[in-house]
N, C-alpha and C. Protein backbone atom coordinates (compact mmCIF):
# COMPACT_ATOMS: atom_id res chain seq x y z
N UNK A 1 115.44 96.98 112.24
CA UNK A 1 116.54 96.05 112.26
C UNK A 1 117.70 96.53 111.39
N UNK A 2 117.27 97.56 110.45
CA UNK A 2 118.50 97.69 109.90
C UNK A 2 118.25 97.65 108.38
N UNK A 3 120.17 97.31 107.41
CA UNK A 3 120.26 96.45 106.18
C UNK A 3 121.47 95.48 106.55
N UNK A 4 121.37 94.88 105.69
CA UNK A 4 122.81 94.02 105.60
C UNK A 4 122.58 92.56 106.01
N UNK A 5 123.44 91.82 106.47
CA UNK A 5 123.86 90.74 106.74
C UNK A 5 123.34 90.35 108.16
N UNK A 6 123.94 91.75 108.91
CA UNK A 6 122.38 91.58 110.61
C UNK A 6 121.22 91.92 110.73
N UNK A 7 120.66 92.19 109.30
CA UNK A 7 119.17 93.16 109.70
C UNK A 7 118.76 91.93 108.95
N UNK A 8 119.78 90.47 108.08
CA UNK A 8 118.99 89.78 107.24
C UNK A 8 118.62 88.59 108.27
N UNK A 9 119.66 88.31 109.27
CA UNK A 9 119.56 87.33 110.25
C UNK A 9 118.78 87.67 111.42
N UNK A 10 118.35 89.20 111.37
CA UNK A 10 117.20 89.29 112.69
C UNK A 10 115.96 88.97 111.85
N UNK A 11 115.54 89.15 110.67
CA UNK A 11 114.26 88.85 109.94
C UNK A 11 114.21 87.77 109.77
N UNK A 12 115.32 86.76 109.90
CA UNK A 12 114.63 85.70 109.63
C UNK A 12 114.37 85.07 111.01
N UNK A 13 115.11 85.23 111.85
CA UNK A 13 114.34 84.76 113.48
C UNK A 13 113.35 85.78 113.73
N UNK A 14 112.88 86.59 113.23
CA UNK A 14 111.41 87.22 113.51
C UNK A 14 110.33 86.55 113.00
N UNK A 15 110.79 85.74 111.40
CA UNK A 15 110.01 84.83 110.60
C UNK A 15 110.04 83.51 111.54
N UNK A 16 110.90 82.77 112.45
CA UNK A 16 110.43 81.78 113.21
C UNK A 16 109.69 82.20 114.20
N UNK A 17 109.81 83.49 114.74
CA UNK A 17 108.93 83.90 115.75
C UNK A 17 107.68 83.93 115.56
N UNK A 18 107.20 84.48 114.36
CA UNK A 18 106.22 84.52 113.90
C UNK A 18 105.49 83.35 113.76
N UNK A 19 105.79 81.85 113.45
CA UNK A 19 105.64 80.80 113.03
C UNK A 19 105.60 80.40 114.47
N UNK A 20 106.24 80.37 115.82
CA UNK A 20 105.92 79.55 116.66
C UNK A 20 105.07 80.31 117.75
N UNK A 21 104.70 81.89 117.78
CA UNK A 21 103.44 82.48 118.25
C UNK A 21 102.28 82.84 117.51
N UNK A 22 102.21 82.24 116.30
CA UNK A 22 101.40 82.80 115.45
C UNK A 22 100.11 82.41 115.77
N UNK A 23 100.24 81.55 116.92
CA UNK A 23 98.77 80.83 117.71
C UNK A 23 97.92 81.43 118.39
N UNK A 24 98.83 82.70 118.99
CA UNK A 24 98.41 83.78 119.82
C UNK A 24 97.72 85.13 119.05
N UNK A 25 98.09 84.85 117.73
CA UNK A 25 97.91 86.04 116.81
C UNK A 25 95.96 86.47 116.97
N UNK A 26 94.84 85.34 118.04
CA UNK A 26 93.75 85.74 118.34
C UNK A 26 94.13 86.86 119.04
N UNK A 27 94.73 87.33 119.86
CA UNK A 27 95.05 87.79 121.15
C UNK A 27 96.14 88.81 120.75
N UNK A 28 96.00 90.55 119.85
CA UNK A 28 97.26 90.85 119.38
C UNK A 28 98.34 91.12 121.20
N UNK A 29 97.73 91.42 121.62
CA UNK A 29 98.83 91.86 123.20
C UNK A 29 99.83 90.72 123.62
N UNK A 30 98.98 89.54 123.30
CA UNK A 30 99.68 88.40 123.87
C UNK A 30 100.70 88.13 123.02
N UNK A 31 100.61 88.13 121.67
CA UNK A 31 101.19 87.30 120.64
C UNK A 31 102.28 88.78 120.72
N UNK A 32 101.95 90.33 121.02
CA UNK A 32 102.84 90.90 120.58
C UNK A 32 103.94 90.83 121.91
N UNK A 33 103.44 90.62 123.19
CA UNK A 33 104.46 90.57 124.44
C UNK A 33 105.28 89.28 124.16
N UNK A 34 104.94 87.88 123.17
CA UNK A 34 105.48 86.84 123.34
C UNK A 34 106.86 87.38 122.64
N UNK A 35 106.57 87.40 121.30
CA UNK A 35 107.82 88.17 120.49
C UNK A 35 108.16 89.33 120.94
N UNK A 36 107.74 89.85 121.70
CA UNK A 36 108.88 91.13 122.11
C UNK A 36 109.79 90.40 123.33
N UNK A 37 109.11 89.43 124.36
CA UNK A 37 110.13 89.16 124.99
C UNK A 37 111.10 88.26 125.00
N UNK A 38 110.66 87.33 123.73
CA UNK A 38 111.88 86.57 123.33
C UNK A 38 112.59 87.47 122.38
N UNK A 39 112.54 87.99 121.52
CA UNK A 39 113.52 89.51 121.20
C UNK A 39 114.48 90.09 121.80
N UNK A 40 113.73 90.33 122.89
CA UNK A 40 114.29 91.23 124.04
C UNK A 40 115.37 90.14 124.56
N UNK A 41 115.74 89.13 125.14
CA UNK A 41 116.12 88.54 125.02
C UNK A 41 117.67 87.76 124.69
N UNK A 42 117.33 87.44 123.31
CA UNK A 42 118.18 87.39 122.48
C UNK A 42 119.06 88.04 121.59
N UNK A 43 117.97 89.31 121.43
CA UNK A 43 119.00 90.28 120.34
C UNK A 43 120.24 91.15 121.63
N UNK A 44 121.25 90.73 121.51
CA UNK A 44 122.54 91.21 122.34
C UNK A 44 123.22 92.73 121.97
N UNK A 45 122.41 93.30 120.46
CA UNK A 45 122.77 94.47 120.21
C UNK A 45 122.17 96.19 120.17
N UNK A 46 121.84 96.70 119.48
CA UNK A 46 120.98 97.47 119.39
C UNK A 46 119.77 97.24 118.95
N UNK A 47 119.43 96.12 117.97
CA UNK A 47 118.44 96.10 117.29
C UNK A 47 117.39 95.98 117.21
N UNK A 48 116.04 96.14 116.76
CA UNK A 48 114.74 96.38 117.61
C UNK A 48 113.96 96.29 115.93
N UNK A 49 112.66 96.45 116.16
CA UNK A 49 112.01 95.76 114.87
C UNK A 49 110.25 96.59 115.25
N UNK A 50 110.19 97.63 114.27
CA UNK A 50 109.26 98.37 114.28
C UNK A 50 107.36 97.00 113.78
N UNK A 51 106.21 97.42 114.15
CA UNK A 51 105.84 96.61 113.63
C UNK A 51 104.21 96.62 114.00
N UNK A 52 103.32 95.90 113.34
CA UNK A 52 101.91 95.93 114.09
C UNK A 52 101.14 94.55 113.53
N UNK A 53 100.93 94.35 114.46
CA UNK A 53 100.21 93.00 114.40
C UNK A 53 98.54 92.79 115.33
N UNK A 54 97.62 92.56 114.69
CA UNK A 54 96.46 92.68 114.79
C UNK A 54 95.31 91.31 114.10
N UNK A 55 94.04 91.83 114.32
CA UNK A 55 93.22 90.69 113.42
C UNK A 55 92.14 91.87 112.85
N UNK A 56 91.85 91.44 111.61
CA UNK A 56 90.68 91.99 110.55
C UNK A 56 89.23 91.30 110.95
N UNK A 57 88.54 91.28 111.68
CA UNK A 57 87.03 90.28 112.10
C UNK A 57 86.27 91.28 110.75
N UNK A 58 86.29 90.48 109.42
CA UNK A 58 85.32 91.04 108.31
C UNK A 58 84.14 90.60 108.82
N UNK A 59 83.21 89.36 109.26
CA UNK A 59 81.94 89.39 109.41
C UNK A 59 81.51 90.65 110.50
N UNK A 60 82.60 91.21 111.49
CA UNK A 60 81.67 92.00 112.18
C UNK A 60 82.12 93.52 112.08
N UNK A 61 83.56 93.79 110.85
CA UNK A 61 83.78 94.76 110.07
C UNK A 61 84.49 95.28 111.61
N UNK A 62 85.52 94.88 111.70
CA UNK A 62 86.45 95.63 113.35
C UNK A 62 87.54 94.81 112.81
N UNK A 63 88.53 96.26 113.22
CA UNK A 63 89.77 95.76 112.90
C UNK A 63 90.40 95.73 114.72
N UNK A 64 91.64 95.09 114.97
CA UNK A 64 92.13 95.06 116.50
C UNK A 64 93.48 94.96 116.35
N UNK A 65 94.42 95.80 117.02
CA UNK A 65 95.92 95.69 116.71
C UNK A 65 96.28 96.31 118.16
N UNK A 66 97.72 95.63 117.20
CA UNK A 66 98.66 96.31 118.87
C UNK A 66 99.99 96.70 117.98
N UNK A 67 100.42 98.55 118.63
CA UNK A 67 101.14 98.62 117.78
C UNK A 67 102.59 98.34 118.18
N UNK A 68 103.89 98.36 117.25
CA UNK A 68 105.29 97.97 118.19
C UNK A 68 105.95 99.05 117.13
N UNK A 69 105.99 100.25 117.58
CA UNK A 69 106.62 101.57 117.04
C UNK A 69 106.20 101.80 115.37
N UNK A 70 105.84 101.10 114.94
CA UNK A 70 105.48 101.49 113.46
C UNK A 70 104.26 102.84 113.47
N UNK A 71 104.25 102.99 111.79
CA UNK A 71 103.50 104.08 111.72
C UNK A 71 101.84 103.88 112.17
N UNK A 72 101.12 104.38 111.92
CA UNK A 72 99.84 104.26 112.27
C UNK A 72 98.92 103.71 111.35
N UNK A 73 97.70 103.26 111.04
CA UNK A 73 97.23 102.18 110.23
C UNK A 73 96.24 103.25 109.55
N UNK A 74 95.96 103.91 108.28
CA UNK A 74 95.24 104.82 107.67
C UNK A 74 93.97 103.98 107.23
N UNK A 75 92.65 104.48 108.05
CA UNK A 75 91.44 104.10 107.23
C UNK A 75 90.88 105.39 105.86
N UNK A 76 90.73 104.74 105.09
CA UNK A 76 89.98 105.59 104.43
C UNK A 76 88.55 105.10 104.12
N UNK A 77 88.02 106.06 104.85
CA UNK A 77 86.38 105.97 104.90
C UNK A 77 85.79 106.06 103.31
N UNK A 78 84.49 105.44 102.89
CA UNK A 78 83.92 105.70 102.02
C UNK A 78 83.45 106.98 101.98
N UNK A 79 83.52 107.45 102.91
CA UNK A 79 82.68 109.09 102.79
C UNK A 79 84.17 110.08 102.51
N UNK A 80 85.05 109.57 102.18
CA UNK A 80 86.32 110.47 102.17
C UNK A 80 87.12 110.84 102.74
N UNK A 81 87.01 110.80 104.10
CA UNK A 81 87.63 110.66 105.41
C UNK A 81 88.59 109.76 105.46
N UNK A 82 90.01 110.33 106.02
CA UNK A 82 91.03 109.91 106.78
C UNK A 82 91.15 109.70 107.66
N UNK A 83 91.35 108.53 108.56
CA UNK A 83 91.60 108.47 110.00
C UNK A 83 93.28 107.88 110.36
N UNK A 84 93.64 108.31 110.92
CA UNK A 84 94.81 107.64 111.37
C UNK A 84 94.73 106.88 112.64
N UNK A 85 95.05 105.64 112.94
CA UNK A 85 94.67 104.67 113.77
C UNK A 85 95.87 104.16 114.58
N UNK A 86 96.36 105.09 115.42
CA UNK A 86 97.67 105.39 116.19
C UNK A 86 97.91 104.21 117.57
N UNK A 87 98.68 103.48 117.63
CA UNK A 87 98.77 102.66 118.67
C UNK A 87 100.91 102.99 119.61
N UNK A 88 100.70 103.01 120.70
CA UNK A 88 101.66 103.29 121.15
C UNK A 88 102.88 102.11 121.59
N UNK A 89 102.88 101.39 121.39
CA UNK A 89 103.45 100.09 122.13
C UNK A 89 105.08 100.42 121.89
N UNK A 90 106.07 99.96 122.38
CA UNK A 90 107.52 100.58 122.31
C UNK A 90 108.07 98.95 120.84
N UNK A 91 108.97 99.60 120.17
CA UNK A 91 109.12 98.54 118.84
C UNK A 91 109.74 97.18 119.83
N UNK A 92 109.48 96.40 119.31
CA UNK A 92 110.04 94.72 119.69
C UNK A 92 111.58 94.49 120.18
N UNK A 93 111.90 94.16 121.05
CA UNK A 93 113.20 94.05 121.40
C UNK A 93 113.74 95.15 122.51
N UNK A 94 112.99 96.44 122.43
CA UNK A 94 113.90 97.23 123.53
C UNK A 94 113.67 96.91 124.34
N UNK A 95 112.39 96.41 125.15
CA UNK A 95 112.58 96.19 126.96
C UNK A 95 111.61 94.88 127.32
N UNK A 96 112.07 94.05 127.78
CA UNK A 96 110.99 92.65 127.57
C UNK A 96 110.12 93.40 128.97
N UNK A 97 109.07 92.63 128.90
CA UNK A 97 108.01 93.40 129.75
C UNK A 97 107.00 94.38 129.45
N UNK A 98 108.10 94.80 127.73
CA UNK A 98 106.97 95.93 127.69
C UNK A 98 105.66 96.07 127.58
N UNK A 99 104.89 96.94 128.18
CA UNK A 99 103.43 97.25 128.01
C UNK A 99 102.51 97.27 126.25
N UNK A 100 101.54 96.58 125.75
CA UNK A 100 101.21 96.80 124.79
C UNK A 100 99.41 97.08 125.27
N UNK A 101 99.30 97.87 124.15
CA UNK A 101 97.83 98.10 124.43
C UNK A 101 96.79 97.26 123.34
N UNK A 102 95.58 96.68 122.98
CA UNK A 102 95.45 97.08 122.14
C UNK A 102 94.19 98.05 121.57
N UNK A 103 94.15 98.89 119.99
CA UNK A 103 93.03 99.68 119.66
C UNK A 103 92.55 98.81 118.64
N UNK A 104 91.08 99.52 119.06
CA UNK A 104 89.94 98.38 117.85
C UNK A 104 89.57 100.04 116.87
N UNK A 105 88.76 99.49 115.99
CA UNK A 105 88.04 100.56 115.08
C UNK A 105 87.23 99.49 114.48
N UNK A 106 86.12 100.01 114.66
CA UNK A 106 84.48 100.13 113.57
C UNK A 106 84.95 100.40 112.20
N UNK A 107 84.66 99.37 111.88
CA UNK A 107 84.84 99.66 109.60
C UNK A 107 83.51 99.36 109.21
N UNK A 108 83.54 100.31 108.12
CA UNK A 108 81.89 100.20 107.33
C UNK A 108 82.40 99.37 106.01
N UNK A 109 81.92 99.34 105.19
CA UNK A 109 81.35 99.06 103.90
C UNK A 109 82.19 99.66 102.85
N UNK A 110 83.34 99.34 102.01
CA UNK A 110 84.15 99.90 101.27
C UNK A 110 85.34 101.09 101.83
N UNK A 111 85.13 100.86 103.15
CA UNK A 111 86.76 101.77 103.99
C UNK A 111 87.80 100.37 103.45
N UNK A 112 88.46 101.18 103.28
CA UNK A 112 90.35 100.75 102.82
C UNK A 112 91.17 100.72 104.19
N UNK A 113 91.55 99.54 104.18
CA UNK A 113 92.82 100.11 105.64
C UNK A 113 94.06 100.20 104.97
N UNK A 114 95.10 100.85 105.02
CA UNK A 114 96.25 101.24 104.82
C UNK A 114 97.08 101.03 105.70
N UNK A 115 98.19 100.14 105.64
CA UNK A 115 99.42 99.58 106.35
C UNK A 115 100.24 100.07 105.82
N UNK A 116 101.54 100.92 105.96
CA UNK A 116 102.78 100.99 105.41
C UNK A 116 104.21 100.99 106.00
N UNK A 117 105.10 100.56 105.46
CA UNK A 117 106.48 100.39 106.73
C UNK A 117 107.13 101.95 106.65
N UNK A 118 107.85 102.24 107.51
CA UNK A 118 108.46 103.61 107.89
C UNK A 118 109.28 103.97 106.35
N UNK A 119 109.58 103.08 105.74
CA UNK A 119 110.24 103.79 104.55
C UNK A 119 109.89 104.21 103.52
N UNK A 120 108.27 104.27 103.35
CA UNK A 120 107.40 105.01 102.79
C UNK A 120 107.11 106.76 103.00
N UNK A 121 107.52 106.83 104.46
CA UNK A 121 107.71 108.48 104.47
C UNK A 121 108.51 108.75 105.31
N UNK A 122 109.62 108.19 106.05
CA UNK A 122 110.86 109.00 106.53
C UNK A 122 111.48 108.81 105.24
N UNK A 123 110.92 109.59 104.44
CA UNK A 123 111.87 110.15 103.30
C UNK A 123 112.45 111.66 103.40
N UNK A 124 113.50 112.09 103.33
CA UNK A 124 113.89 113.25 103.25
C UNK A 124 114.21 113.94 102.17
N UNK A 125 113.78 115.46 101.39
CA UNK A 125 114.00 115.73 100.94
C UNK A 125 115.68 116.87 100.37
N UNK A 126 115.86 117.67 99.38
CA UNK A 126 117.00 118.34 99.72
C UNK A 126 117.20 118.99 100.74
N UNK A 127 116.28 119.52 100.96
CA UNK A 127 116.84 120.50 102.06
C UNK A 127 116.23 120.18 103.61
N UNK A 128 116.42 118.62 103.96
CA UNK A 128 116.43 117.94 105.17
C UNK A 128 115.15 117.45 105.22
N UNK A 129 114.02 118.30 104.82
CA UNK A 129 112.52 117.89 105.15
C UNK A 129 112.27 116.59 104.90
N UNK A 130 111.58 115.94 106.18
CA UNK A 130 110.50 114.77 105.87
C UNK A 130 109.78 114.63 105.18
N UNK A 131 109.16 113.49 104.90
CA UNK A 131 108.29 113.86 103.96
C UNK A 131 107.21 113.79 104.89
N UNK A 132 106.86 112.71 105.99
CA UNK A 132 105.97 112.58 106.63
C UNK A 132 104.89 111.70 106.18
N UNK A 133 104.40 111.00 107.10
CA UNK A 133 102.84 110.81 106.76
C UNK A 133 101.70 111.71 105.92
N UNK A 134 101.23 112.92 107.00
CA UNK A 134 101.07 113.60 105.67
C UNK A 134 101.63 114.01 104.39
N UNK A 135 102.72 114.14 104.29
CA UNK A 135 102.95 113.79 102.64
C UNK A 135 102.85 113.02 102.19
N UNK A 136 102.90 111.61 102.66
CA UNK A 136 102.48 110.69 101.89
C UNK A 136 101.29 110.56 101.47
N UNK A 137 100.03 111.57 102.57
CA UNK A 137 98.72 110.87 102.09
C UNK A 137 98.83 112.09 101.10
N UNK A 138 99.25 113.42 101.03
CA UNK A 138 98.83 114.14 100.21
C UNK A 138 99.27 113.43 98.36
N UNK A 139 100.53 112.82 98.58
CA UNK A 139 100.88 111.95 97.32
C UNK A 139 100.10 111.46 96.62
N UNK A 140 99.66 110.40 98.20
CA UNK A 140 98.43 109.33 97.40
C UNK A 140 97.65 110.01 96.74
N UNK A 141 96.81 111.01 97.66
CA UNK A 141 95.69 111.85 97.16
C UNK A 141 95.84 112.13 95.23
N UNK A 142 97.20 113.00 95.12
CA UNK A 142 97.45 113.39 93.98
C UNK A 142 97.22 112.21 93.06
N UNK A 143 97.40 110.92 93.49
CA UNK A 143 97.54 110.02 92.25
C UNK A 143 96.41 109.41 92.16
N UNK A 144 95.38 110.09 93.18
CA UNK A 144 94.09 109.54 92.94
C UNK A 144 93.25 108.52 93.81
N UNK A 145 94.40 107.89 95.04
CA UNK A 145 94.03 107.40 95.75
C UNK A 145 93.16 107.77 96.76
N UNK A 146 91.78 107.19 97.02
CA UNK A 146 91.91 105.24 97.02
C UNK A 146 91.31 105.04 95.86
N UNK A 147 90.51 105.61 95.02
CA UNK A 147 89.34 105.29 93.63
C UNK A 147 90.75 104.67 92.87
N UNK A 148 91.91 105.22 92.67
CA UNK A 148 92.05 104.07 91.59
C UNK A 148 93.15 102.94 92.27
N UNK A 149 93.35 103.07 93.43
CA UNK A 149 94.11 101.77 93.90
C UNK A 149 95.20 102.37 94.01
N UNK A 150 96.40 101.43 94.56
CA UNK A 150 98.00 101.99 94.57
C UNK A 150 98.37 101.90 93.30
N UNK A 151 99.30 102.87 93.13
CA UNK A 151 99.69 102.39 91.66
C UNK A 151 101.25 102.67 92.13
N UNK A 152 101.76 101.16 92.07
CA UNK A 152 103.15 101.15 92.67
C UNK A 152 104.30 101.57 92.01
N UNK A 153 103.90 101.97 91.19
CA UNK A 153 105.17 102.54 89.95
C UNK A 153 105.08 103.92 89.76
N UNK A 154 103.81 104.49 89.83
CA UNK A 154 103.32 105.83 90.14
C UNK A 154 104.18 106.45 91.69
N UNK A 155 103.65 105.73 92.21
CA UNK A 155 103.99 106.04 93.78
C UNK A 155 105.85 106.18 94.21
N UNK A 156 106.22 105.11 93.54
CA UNK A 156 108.10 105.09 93.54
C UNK A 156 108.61 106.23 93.04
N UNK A 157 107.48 106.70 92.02
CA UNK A 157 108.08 107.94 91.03
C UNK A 157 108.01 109.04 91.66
N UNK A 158 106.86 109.34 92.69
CA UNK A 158 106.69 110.50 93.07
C UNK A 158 107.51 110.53 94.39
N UNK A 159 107.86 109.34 95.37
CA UNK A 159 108.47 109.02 96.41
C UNK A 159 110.11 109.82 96.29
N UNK A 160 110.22 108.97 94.81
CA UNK A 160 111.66 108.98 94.35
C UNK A 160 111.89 111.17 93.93
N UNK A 161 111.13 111.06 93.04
CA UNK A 161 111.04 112.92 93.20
C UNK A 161 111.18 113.48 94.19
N UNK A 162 110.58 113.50 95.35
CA UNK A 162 110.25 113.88 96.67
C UNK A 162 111.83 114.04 97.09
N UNK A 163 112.50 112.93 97.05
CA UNK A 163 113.82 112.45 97.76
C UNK A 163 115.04 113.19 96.83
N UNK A 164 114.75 113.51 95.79
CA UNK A 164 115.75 114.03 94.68
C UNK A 164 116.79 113.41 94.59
N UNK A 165 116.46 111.71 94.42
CA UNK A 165 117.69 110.67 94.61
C UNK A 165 116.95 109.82 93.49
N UNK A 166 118.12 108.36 92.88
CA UNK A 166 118.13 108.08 92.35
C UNK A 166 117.22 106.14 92.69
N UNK A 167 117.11 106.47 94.17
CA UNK A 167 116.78 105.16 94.66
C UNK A 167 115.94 105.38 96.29
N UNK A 168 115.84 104.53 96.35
CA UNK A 168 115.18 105.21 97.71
C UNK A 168 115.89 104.27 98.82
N UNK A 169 116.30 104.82 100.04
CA UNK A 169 117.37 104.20 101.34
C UNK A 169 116.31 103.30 102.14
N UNK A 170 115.44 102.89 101.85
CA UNK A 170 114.91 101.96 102.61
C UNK A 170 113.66 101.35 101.83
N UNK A 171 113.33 100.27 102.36
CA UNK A 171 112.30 99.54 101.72
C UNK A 171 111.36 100.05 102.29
N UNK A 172 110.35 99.94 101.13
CA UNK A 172 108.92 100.33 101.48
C UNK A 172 107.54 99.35 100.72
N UNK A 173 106.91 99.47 101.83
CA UNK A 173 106.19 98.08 101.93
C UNK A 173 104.64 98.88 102.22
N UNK A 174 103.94 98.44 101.01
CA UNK A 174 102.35 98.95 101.52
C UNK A 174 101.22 97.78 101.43
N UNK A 175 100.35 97.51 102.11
CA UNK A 175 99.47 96.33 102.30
C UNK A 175 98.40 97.56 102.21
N UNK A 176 97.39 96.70 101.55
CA UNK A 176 95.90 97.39 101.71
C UNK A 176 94.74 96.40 101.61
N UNK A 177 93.85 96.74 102.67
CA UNK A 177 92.34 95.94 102.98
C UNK A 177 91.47 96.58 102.97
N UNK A 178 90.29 95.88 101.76
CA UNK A 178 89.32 97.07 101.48
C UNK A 178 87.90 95.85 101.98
N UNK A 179 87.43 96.50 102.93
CA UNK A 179 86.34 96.34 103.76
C UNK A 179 85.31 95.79 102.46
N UNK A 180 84.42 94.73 102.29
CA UNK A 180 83.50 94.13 101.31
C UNK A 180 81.91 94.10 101.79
């Protein structure tokens, strides 16, 4: 969606959207075609809204999503293992109709899921480079993650290094669910 003054007025009709399909949220395909096609819709400009919306079933340890252009959902296995949990769906708002799929995954016993918004690694460095997903997990890695948790002040620091800037151009947003 953006920054500013139109990226603040599409979030907050994404926040009523959310609130009047959030009924559907059993069902991620349904709940994600409802808000994409009232999106689609209404937004009269370019704007479109990266995103993934899913359900966590802890008694039977399965996660289920549907993705809408965001990054991919990182398990980290107890055995050390990375998975990246890739869903294709086109972001919210470009074409009502659009197709969503959704992917499940099997979680064991102390796997971490990892959510993060795009401004966690379309970071660019001096000399143009991304940072990427994998750089981000190699980051985490360095700071020790997952044994000692995010450490969000750690993480800004090394983000912010990476970027050789004084701030970082987009918000970045990390959620984490650790399987019990």
């Amino acid at each position: 969606m953006g920054h500013g003054v139109a990226a603040a007025l599409h979030t907050m009709h994404l926040s009523s959207l959310w609130t009047r399909y959030s009924q559907l949220l059993t069902d991620p395909v349904k709940f994600a075609a409802a808000v994409n096609d009232e999106l689609s819709r209404v937004v009269q400009d370019e704007s479109f809204a990266t995103g993934v919306c899913g359900v966590i079933d802890a008694r039977n340890k399965l996660v289920r999503f549907v993705g809408a252009g965001g990054p991919p959902i990182l398990v980290y296995h107890a055995d050390g293992q990375v998975e990246h949990l890739e869903a294709s769906g086109l972001p919210f708002g470009i074409l009502e109709d659009a197709p969503y799929e959704i992917v499940s995954s099997e979680l064991a016993q102390r796997d971490r899921l990892l959510l993060f918004s795009d401004g966690a690694f379309e970071i660019h460095n001096a000399e143009g480079q991304m940072l990427g997903v994998e750089g981000l997990i190699r980051i985490l890695e360095t700071l020790g993650y997952p044994g000692s948790g995010i450490q969000a002040n750690l993480l800004e620091q090394e983000l912010l290094r990476y970027s050789n800037d004084i701030r970082l151009t987009d918000d970045v947003t990390f959620i984490e669910v650790q399987v019990k």
